[in-house]
N, C-alpha and C. Protein backbone atom coordinates (compact mmCIF):
# COMPACT_ATOMS: atom_id res chain seq x y z
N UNK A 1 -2.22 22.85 26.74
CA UNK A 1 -1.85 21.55 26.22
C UNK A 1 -2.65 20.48 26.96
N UNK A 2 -3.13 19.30 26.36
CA UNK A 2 -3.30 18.13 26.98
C UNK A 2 -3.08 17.76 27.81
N UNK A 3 -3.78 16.50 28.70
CA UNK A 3 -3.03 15.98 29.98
C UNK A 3 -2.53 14.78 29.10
N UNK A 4 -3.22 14.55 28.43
CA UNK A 4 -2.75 13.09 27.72
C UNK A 4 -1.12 13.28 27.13
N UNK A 5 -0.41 12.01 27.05
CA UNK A 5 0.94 12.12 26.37
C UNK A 5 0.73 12.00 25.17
N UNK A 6 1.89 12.71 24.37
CA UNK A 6 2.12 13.06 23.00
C UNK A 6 2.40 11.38 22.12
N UNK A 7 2.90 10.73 22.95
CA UNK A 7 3.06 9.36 22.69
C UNK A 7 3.06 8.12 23.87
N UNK A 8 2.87 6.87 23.36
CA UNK A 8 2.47 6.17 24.05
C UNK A 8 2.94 4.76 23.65
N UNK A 9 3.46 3.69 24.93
CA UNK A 9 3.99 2.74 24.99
C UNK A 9 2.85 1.60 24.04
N UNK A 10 3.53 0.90 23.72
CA UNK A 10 2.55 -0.81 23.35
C UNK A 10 1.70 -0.95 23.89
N UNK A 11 1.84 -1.24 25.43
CA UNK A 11 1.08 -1.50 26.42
C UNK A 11 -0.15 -0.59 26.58
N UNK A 12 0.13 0.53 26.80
CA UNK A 12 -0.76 1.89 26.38
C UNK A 12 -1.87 1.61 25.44
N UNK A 13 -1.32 1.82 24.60
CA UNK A 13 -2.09 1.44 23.41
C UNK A 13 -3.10 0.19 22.89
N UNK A 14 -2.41 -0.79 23.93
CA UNK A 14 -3.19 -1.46 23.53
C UNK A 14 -4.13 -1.80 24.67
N UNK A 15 -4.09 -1.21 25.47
CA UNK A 15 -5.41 -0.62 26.90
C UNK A 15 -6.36 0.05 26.18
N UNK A 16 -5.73 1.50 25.19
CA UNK A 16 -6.90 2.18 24.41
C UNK A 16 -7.80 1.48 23.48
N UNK A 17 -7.01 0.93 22.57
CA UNK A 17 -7.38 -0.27 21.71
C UNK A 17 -8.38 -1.34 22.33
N UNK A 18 -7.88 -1.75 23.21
CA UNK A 18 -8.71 -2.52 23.88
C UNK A 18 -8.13 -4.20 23.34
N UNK A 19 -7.02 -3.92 22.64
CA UNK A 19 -6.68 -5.54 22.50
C UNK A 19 -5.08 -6.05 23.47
N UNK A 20 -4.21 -7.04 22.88
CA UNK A 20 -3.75 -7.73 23.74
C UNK A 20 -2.21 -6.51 23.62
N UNK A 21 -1.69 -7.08 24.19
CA UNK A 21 0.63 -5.94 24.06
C UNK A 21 1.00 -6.79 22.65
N UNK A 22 0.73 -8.28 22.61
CA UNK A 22 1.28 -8.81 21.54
C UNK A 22 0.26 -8.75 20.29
N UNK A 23 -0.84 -8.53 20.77
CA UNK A 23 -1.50 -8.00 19.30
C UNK A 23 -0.67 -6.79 18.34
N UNK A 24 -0.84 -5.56 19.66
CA UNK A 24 -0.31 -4.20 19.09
C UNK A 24 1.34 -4.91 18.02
N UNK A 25 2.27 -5.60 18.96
CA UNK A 25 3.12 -5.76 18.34
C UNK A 25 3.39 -6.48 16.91
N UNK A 26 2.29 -7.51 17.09
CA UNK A 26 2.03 -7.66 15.46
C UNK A 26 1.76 -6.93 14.73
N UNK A 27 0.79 -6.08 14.75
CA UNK A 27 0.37 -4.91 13.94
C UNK A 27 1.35 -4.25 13.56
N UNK A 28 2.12 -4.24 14.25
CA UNK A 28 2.90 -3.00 14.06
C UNK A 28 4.50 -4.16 13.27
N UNK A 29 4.50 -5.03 13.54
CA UNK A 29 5.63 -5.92 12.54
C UNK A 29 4.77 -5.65 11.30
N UNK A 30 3.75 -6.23 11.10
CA UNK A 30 2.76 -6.35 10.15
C UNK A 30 2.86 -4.76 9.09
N UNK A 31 3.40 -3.69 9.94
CA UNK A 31 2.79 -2.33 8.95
C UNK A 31 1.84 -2.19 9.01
N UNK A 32 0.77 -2.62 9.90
CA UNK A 32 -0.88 -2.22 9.90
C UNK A 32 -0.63 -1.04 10.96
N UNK A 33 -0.12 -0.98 11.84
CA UNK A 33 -0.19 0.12 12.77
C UNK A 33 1.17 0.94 12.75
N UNK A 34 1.21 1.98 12.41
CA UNK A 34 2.80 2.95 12.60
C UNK A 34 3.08 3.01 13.76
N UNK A 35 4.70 2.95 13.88
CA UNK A 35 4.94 3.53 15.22
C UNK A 35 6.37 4.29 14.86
N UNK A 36 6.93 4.79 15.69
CA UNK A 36 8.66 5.36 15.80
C UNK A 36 9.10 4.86 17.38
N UNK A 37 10.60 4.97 16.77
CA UNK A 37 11.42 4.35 17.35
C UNK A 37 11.96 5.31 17.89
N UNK A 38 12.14 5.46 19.07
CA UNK A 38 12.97 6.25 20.10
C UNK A 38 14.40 5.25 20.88
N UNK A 39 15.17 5.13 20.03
CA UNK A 39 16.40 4.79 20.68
C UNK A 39 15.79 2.85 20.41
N UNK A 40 15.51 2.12 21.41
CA UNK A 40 14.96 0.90 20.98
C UNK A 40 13.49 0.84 21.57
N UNK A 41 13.22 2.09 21.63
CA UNK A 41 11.88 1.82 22.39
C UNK A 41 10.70 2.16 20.93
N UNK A 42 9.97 1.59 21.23
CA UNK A 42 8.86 2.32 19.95
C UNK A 42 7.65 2.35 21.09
N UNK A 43 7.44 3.59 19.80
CA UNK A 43 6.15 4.20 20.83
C UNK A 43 5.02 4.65 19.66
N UNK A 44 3.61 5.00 19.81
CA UNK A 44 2.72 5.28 18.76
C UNK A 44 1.78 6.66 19.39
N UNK A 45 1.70 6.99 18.15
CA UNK A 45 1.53 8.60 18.40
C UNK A 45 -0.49 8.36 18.31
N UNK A 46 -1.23 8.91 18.95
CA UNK A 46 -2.61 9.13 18.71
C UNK A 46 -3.05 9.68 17.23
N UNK A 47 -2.52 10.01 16.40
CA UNK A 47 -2.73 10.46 14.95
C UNK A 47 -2.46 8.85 14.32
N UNK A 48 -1.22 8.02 14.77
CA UNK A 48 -1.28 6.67 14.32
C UNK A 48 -1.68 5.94 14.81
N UNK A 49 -2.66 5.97 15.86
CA UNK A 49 -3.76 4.62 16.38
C UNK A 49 -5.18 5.41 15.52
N UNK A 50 -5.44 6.57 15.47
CA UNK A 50 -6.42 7.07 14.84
C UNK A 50 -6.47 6.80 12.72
N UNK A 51 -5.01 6.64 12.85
CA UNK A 51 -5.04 6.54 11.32
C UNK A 51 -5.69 4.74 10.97
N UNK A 52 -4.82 4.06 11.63
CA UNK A 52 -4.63 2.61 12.06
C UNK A 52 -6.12 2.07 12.00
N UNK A 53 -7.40 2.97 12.60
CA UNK A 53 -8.26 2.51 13.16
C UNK A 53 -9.42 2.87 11.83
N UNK A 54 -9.01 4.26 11.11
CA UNK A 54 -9.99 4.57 10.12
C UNK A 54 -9.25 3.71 9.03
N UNK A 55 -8.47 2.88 8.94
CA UNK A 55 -8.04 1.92 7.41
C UNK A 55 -8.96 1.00 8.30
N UNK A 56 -9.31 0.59 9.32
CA UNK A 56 -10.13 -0.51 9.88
C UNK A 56 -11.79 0.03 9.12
N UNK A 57 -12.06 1.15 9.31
CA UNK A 57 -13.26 1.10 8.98
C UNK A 57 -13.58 1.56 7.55
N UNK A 58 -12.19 1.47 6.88
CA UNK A 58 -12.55 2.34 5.19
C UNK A 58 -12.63 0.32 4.55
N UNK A 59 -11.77 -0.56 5.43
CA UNK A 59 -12.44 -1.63 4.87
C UNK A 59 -12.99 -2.65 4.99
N UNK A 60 -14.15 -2.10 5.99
CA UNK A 60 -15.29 -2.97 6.24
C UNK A 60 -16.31 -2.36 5.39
């Protein structure tokens, strides 16, 4: 298995991403980026920053 985690905080994500915690969180109000909810926490899975990122480049 991976060292990497199966999922990953806002913050996380948006280190990989490379943009701001309140960006990710728009995105993700927005429906541009998926995430799930674990109790009140949401977290985003690497299949949904990867999905997130190819709708970025299917429309440019």
């Amino acid at each position: 298995m991976s060292d990497l985690p199966m999922l990953f905080t806002p913050v996380q994500a948006a280190k990989i991403m490379g943009v701001s915690r309140s960006h990710v969180y728009v995105l993700m109000n927005q429906g541009r980026l998926s995430s799930v909810n674990i109790g009140r926490c949401r977290r985003i899975t690497v299949g949904q920053m990867n999905d997130f990122i190819a709708s970025l480049t299917a429309a440019a």
